[in-house]
PDB file of N, CA and C in Angstrom:
ATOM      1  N   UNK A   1     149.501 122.287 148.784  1.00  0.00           N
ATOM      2  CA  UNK A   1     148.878 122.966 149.910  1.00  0.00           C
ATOM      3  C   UNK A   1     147.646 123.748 149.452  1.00  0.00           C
ATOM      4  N   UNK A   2     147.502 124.502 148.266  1.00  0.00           N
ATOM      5  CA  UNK A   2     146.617 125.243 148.088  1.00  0.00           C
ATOM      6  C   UNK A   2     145.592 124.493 147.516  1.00  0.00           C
ATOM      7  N   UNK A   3     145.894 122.911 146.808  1.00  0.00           N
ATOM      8  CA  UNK A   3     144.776 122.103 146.693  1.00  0.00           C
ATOM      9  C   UNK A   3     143.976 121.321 147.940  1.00  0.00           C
ATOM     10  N   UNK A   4     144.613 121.524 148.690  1.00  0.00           N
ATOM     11  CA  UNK A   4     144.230 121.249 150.146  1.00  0.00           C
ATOM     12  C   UNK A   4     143.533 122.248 150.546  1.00  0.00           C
ATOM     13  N   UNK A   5     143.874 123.156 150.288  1.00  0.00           N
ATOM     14  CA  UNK A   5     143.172 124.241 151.037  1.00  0.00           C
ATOM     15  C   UNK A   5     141.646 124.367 150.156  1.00  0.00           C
ATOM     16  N   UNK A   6     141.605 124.621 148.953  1.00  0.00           N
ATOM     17  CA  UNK A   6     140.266 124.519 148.040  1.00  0.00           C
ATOM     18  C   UNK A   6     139.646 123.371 148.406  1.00  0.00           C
ATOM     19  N   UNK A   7     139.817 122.107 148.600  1.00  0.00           N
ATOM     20  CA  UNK A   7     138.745 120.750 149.167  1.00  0.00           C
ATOM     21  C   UNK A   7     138.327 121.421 150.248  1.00  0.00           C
ATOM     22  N   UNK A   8     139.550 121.688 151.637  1.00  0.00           N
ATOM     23  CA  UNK A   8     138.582 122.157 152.322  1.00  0.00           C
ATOM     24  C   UNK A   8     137.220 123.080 152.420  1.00  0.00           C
ATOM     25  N   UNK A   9     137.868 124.297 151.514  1.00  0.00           N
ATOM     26  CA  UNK A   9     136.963 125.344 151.819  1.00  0.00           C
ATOM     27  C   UNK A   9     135.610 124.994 151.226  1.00  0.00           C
ATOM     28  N   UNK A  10     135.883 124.356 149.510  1.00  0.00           N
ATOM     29  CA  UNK A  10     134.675 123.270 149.308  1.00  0.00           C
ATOM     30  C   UNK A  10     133.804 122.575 149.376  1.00  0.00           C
ATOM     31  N   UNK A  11     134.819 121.862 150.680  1.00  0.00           N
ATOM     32  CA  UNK A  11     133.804 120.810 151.904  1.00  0.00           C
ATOM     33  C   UNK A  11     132.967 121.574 152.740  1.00  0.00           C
ATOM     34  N   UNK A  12     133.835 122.630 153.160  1.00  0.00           N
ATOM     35  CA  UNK A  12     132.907 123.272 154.321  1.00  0.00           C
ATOM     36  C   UNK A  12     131.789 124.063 154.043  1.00  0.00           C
ATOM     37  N   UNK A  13     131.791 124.588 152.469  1.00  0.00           N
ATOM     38  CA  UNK A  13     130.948 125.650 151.666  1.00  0.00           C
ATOM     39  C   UNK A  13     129.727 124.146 151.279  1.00  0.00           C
ATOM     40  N   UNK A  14     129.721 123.231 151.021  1.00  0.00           N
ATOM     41  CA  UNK A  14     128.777 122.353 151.035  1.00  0.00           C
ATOM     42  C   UNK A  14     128.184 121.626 152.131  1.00  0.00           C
ATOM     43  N   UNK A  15     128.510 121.668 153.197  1.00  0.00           N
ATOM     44  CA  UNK A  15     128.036 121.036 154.278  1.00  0.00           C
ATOM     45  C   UNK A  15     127.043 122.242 155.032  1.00  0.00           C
ATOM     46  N   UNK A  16     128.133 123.727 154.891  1.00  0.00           N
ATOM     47  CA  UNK A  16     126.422 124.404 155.650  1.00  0.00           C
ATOM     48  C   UNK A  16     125.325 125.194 154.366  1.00  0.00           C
ATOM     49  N   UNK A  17     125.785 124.678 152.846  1.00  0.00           N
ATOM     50  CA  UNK A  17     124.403 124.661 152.313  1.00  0.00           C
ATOM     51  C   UNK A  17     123.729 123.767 152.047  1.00  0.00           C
ATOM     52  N   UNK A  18     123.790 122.580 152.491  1.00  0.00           N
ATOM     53  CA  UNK A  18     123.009 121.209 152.425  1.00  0.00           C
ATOM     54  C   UNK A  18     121.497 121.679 152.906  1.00  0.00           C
ATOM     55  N   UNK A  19     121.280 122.525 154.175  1.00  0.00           N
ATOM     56  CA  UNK A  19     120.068 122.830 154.408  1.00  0.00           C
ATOM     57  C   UNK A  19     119.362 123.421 153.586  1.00  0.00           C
ATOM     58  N   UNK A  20     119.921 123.938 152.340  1.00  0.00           N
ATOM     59  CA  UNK A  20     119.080 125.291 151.344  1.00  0.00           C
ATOM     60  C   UNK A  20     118.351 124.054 150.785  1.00  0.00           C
ATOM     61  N   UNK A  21     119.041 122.908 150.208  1.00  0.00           N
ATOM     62  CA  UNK A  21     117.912 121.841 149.496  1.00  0.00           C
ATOM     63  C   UNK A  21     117.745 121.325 150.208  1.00  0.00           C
ATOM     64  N   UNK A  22     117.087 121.189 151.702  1.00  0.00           N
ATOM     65  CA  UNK A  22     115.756 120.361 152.237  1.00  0.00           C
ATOM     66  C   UNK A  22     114.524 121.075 152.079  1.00  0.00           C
ATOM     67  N   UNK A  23     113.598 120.161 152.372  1.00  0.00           N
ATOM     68  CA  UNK A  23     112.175 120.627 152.413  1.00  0.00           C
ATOM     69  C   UNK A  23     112.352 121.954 153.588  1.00  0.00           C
ATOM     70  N   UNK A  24     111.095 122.892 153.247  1.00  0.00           N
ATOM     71  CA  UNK A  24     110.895 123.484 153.999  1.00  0.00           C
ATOM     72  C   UNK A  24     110.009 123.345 155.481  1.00  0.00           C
ATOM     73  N   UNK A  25     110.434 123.678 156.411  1.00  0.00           N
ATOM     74  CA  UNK A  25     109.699 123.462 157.906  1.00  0.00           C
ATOM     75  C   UNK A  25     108.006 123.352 157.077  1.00  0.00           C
ATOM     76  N   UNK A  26     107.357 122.753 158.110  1.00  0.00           N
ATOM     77  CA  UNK A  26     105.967 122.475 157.399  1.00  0.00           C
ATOM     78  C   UNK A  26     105.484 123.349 157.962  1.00  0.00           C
ATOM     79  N   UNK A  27     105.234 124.476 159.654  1.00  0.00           N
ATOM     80  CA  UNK A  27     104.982 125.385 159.716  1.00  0.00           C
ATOM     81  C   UNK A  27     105.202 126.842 158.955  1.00  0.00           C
ATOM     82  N   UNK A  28     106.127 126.431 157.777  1.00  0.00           N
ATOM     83  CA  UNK A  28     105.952 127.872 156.872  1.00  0.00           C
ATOM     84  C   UNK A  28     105.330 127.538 155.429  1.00  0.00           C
ATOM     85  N   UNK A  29     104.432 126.261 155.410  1.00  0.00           N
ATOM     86  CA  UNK A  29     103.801 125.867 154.349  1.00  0.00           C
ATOM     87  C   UNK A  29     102.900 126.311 154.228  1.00  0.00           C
ATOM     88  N   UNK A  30     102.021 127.172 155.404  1.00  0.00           N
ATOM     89  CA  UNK A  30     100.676 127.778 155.054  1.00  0.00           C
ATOM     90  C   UNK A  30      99.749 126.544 155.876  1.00  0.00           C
ATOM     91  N   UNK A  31      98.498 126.730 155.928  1.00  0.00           N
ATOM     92  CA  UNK A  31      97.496 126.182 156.739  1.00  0.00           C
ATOM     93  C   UNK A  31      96.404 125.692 155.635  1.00  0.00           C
ATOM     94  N   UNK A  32      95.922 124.272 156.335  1.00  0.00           N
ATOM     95  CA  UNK A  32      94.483 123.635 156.112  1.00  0.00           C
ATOM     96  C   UNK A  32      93.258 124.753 156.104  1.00  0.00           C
ATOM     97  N   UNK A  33      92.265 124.833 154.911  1.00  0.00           N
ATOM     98  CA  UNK A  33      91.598 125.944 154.864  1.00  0.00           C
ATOM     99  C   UNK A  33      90.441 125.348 154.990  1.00  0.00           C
ATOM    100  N   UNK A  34      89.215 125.759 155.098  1.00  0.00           N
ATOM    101  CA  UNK A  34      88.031 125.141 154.703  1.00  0.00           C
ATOM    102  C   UNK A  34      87.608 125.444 153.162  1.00  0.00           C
ATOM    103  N   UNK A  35      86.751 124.310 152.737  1.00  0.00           N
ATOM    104  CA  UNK A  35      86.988 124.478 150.816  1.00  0.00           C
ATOM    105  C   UNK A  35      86.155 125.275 150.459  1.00  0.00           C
ATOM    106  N   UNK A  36      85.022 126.006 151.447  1.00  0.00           N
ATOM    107  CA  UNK A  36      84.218 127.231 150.847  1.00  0.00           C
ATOM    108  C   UNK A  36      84.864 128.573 151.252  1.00  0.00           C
ATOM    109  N   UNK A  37      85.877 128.624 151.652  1.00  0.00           N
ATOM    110  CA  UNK A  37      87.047 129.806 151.562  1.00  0.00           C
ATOM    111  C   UNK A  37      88.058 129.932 150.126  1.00  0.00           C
ATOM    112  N   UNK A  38      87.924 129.088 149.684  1.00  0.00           N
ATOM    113  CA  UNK A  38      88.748 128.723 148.368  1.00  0.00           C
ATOM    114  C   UNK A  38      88.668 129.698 147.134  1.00  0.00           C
ATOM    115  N   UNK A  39      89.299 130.073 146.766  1.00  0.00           N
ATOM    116  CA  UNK A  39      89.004 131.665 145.349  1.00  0.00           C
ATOM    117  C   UNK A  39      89.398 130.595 144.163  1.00  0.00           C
ATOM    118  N   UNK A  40      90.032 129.187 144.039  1.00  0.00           N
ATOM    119  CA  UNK A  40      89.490 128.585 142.958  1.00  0.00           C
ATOM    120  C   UNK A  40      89.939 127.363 143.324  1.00  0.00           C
ATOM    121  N   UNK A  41      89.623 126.140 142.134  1.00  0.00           N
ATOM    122  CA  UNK A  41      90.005 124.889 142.287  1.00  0.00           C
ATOM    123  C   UNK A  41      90.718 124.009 141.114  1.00  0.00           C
ATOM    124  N   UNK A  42      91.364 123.036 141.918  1.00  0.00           N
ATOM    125  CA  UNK A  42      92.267 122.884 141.040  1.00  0.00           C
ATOM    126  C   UNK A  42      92.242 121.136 140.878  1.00  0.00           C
ATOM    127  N   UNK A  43      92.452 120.588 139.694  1.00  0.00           N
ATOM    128  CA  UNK A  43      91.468 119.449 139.623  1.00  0.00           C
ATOM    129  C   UNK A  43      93.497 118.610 139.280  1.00  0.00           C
ATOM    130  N   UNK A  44      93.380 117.561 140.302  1.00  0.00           N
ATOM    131  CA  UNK A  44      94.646 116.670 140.489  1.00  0.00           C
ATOM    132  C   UNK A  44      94.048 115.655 139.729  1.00  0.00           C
ATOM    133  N   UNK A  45      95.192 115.483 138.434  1.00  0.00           N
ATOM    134  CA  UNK A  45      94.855 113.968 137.500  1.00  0.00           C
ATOM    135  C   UNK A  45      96.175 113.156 137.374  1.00  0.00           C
ATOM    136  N   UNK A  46      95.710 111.603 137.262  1.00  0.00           N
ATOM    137  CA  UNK A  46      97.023 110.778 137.276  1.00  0.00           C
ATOM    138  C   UNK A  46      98.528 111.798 136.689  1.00  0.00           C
ATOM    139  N   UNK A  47      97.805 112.611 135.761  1.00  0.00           N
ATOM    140  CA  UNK A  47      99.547 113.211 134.830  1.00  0.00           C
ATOM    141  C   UNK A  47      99.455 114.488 135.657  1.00  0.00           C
ATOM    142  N   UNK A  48      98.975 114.905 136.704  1.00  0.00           N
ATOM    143  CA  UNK A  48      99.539 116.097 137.651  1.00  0.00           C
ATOM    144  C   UNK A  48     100.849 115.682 137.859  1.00  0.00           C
ATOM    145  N   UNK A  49     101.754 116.918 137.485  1.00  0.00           N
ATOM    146  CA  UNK A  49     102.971 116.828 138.040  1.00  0.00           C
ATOM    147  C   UNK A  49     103.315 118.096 139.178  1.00  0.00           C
ATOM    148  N   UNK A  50     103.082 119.244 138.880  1.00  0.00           N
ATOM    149  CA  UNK A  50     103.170 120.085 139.507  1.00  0.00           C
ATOM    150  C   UNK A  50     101.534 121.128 139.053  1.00  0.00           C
ATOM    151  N   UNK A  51     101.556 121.920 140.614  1.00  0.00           N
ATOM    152  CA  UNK A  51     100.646 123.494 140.643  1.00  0.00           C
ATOM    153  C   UNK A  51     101.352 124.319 140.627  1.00  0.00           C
ATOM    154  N   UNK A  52     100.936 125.305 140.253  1.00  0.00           N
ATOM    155  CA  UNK A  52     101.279 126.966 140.211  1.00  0.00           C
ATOM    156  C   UNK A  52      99.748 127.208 141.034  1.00  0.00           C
ATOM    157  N   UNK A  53     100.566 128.096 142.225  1.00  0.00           N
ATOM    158  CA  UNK A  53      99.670 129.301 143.070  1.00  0.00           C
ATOM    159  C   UNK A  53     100.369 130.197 143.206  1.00  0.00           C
ATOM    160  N   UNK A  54      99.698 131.021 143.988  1.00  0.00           N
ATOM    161  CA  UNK A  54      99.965 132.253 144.354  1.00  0.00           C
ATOM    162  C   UNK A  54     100.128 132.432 146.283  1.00  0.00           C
ATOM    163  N   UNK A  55     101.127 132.644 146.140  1.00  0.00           N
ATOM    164  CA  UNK A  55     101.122 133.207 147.690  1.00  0.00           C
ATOM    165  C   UNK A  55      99.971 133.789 148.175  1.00  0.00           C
ATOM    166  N   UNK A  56      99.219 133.532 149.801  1.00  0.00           N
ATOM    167  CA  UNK A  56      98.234 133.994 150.034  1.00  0.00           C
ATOM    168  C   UNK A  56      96.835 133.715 149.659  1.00  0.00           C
ATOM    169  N   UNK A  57      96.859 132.547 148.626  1.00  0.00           N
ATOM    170  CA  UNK A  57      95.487 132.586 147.699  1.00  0.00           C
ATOM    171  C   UNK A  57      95.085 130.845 148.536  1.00  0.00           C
ATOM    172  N   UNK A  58      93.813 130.378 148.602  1.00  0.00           N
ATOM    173  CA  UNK A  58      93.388 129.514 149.205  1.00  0.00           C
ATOM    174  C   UNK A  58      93.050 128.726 147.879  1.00  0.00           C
ATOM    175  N   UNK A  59      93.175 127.640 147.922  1.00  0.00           N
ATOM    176  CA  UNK A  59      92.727 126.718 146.788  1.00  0.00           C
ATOM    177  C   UNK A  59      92.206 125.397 146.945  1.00  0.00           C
ATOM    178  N   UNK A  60      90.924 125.134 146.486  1.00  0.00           N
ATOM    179  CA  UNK A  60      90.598 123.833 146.955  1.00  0.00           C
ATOM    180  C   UNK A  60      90.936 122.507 145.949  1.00  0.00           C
ATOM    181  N   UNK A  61      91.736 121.350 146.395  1.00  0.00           N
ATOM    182  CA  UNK A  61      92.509 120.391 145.393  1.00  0.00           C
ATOM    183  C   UNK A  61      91.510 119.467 145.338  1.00  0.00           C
ATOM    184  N   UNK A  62      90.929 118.975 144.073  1.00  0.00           N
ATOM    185  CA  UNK A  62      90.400 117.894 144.249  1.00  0.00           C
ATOM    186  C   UNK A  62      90.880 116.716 143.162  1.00  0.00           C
ATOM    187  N   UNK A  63      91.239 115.624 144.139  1.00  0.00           N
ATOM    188  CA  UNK A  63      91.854 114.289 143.638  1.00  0.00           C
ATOM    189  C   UNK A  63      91.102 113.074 144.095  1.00  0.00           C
ATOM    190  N   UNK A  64      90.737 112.692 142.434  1.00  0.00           N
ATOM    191  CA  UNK A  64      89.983 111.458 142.259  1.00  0.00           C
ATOM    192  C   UNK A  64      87.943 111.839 143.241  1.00  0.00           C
ATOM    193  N   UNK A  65      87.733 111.087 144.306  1.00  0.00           N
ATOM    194  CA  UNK A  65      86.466 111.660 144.688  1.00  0.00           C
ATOM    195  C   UNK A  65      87.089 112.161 146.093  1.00  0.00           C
ATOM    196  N   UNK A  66      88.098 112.447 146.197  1.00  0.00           N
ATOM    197  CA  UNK A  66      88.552 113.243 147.946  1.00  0.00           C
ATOM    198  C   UNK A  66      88.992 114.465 147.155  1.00  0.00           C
ATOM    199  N   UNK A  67      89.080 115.147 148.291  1.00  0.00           N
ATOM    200  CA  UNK A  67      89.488 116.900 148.211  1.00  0.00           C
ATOM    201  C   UNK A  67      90.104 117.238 149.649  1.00  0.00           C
ATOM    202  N   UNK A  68      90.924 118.430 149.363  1.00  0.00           N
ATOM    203  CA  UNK A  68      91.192 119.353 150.550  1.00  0.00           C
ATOM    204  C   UNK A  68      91.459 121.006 150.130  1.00  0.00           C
ATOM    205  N   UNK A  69      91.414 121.569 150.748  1.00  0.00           N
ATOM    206  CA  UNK A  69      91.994 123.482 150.665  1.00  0.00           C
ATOM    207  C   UNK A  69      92.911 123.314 151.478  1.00  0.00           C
ATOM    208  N   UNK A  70      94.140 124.638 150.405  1.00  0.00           N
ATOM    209  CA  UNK A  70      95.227 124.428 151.225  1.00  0.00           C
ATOM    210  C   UNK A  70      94.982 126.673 151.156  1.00  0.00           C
ATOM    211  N   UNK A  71      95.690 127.106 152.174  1.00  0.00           N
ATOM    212  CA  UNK A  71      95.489 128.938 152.153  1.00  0.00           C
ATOM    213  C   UNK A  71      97.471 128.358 152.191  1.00  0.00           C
ATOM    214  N   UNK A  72      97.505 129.234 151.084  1.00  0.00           N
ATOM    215  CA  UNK A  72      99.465 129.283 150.628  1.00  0.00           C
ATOM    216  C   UNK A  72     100.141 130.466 151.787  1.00  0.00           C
ATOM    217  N   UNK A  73      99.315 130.529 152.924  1.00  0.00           N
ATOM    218  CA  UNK A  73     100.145 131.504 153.314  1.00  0.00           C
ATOM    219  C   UNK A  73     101.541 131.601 153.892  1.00  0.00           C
ATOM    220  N   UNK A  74     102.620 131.197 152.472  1.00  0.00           N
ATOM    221  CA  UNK A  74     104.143 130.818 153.183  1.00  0.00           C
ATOM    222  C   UNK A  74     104.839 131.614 153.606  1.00  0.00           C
ATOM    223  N   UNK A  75     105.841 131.419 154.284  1.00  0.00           N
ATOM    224  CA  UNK A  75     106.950 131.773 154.645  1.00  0.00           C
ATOM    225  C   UNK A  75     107.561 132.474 153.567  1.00  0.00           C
ATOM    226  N   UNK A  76     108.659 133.954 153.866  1.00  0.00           N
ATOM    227  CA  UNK A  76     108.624 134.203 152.394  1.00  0.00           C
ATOM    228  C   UNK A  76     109.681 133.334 151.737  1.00  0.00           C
ATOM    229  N   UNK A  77     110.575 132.703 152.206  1.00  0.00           N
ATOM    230  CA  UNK A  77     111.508 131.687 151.790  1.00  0.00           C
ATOM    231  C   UNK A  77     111.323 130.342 150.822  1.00  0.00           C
ATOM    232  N   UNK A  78     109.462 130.377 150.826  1.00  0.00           N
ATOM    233  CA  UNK A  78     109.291 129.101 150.399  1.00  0.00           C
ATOM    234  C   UNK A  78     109.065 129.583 149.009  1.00  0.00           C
ATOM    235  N   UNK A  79     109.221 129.029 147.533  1.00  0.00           N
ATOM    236  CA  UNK A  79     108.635 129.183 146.149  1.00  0.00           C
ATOM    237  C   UNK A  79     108.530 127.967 145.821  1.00  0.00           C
ATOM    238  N   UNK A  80     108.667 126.558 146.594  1.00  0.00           N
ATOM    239  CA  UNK A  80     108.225 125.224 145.899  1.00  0.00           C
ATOM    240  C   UNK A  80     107.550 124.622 147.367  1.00  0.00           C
ATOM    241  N   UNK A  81     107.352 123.390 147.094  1.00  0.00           N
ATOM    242  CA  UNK A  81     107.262 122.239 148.118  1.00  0.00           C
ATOM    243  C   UNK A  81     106.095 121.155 147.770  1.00  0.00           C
ATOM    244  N   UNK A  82     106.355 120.397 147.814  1.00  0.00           N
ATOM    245  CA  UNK A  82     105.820 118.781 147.599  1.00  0.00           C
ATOM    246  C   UNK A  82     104.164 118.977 148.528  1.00  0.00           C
ATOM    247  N   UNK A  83     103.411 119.039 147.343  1.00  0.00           N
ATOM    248  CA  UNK A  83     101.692 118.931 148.409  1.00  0.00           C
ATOM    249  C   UNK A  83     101.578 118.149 149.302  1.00  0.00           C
ATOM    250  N   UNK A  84     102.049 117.316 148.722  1.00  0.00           N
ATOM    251  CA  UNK A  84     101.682 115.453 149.458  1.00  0.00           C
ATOM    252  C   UNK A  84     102.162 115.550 150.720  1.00  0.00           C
ATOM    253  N   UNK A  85     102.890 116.998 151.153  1.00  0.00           N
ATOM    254  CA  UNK A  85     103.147 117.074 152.992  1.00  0.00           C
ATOM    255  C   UNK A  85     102.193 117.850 153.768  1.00  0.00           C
ATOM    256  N   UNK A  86     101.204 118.374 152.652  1.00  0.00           N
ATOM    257  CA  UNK A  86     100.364 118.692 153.753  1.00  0.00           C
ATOM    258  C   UNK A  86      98.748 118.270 153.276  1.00  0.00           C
ATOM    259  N   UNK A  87      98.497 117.496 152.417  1.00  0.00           N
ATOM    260  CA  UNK A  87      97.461 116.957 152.263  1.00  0.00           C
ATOM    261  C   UNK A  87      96.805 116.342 153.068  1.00  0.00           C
ATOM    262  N   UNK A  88      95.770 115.682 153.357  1.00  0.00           N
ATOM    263  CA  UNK A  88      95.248 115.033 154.693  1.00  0.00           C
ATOM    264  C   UNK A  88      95.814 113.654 154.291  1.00  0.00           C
ATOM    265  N   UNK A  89      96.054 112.956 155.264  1.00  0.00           N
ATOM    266  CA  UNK A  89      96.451 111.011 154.499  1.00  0.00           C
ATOM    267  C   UNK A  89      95.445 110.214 153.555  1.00  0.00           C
ATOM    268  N   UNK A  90      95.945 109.783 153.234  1.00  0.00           N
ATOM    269  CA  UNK A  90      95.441 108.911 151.805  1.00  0.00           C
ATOM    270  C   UNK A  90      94.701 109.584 150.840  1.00  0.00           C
ATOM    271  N   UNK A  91      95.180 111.330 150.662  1.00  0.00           N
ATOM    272  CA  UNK A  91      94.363 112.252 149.871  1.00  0.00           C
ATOM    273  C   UNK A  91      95.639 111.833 148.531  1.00  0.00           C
ATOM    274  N   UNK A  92      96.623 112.148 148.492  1.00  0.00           N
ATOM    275  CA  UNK A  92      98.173 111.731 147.919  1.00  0.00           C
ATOM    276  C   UNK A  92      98.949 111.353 147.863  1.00  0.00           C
ATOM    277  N   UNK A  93      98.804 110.385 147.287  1.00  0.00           N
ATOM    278  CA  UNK A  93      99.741 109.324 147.508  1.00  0.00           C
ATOM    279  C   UNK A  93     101.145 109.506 146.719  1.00  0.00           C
ATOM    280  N   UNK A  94     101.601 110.673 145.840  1.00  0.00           N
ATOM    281  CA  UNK A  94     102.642 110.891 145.119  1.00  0.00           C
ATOM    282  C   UNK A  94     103.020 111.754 145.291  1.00  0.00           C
ATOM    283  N   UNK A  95     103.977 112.512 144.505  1.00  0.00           N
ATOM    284  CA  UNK A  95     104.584 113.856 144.741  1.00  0.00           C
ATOM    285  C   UNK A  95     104.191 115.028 143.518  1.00  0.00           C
ATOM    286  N   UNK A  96     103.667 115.430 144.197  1.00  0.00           N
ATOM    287  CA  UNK A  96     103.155 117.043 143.105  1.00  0.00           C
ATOM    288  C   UNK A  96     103.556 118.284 143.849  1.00  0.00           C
ATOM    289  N   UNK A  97     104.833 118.754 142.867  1.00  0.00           N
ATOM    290  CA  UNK A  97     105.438 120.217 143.323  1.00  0.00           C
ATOM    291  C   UNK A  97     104.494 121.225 143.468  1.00  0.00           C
ATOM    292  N   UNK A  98     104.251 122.176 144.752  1.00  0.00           N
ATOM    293  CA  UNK A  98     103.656 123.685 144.414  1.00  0.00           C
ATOM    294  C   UNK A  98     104.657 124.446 144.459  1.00  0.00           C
ATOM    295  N   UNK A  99     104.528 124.998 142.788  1.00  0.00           N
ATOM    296  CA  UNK A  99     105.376 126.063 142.405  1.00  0.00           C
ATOM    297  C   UNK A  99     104.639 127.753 143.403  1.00  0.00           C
ATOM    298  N   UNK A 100     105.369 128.069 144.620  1.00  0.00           N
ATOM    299  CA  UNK A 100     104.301 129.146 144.794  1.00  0.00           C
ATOM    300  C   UNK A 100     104.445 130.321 144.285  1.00  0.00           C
ATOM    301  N   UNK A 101     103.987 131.520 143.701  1.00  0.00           N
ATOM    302  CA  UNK A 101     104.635 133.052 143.084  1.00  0.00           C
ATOM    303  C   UNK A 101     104.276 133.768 144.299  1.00  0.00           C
ATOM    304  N   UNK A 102     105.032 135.183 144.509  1.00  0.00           N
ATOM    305  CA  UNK A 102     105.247 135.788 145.561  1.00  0.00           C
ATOM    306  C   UNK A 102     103.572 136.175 146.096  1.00  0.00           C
ATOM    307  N   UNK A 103     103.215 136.544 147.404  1.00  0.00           N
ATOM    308  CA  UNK A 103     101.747 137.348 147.476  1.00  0.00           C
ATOM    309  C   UNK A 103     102.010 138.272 147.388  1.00  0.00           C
ATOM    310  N   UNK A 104     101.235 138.654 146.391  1.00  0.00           N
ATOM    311  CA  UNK A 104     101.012 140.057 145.610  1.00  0.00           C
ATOM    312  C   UNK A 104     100.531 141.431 146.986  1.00  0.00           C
ATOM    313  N   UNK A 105     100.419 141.004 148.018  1.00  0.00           N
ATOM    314  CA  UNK A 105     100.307 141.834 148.956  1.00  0.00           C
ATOM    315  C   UNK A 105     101.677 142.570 149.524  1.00  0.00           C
ATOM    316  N   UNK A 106     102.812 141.615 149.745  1.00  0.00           N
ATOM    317  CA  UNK A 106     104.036 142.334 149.818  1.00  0.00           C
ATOM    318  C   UNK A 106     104.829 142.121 148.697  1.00  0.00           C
ATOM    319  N   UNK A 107     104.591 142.054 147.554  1.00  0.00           N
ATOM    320  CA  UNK A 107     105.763 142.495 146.478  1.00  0.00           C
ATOM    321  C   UNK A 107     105.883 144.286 146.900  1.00  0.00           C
ATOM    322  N   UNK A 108     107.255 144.112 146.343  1.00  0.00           N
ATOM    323  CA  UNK A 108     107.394 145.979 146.528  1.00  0.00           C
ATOM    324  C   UNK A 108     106.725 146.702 145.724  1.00  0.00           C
ATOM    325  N   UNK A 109     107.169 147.865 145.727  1.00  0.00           N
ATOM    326  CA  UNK A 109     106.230 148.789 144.882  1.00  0.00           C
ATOM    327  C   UNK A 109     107.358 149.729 143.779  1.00  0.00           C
ATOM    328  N   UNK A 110     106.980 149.590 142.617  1.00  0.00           N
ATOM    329  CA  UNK A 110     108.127 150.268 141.812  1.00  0.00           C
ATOM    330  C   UNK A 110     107.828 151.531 141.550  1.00  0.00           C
TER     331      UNK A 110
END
């Protein structure tokens, strides 16, 4: 009985965190920027695997002879997500993680 009882509680403790590993809503990915708003750039090569940004910071990506700016302004829930969902089409064709770090505007204050 009590191994019955642990599958269940198991089962049920994995079914409502299945949502923690999906992608995040694409409305808390931050917005399309224009690329002369951009505070720097970041140059995508065949061995890009992942970026590091910064919450809040606008960055203009440029891959191969196309480009876009992305402004990181996420959700505070987000610290990763796959570019290639908000790139314009046929800018990326693969998957490159943005690692994002918190915006330094609301970290707390010690």
């Amino acid at each position: 009985m009590l191994t019955r009882t642990l599958i269940l509680a198991f089962a049920t403790l994995l079914a409502f965190s299945t949502p923690a590993f999906a992608d995040p809503r694409l409305d808390l990915l931050g917005n399309p920027a224009p690329s002369s708003a951009a505070q720097r750039t970041i140059v995508i090569t065949p061995d890009t695997k992942w970026v590091n940004v910064e919450g809040g910071e606008i960055v203009n990506f440029i891959v191969g002879d196309k480009s876009f700016a992305w402004d990181f302004y996420v959700g505070f829930t987000v610290s990763s997500f796959d570019l290639s969902r908000v790139a314009p089409p046929g800018v990326l064709n693969r998957r490159i993680v943005a690692y994002v770090s918190p915006d330094p505007r609301y970290r707390g204050v010690d």
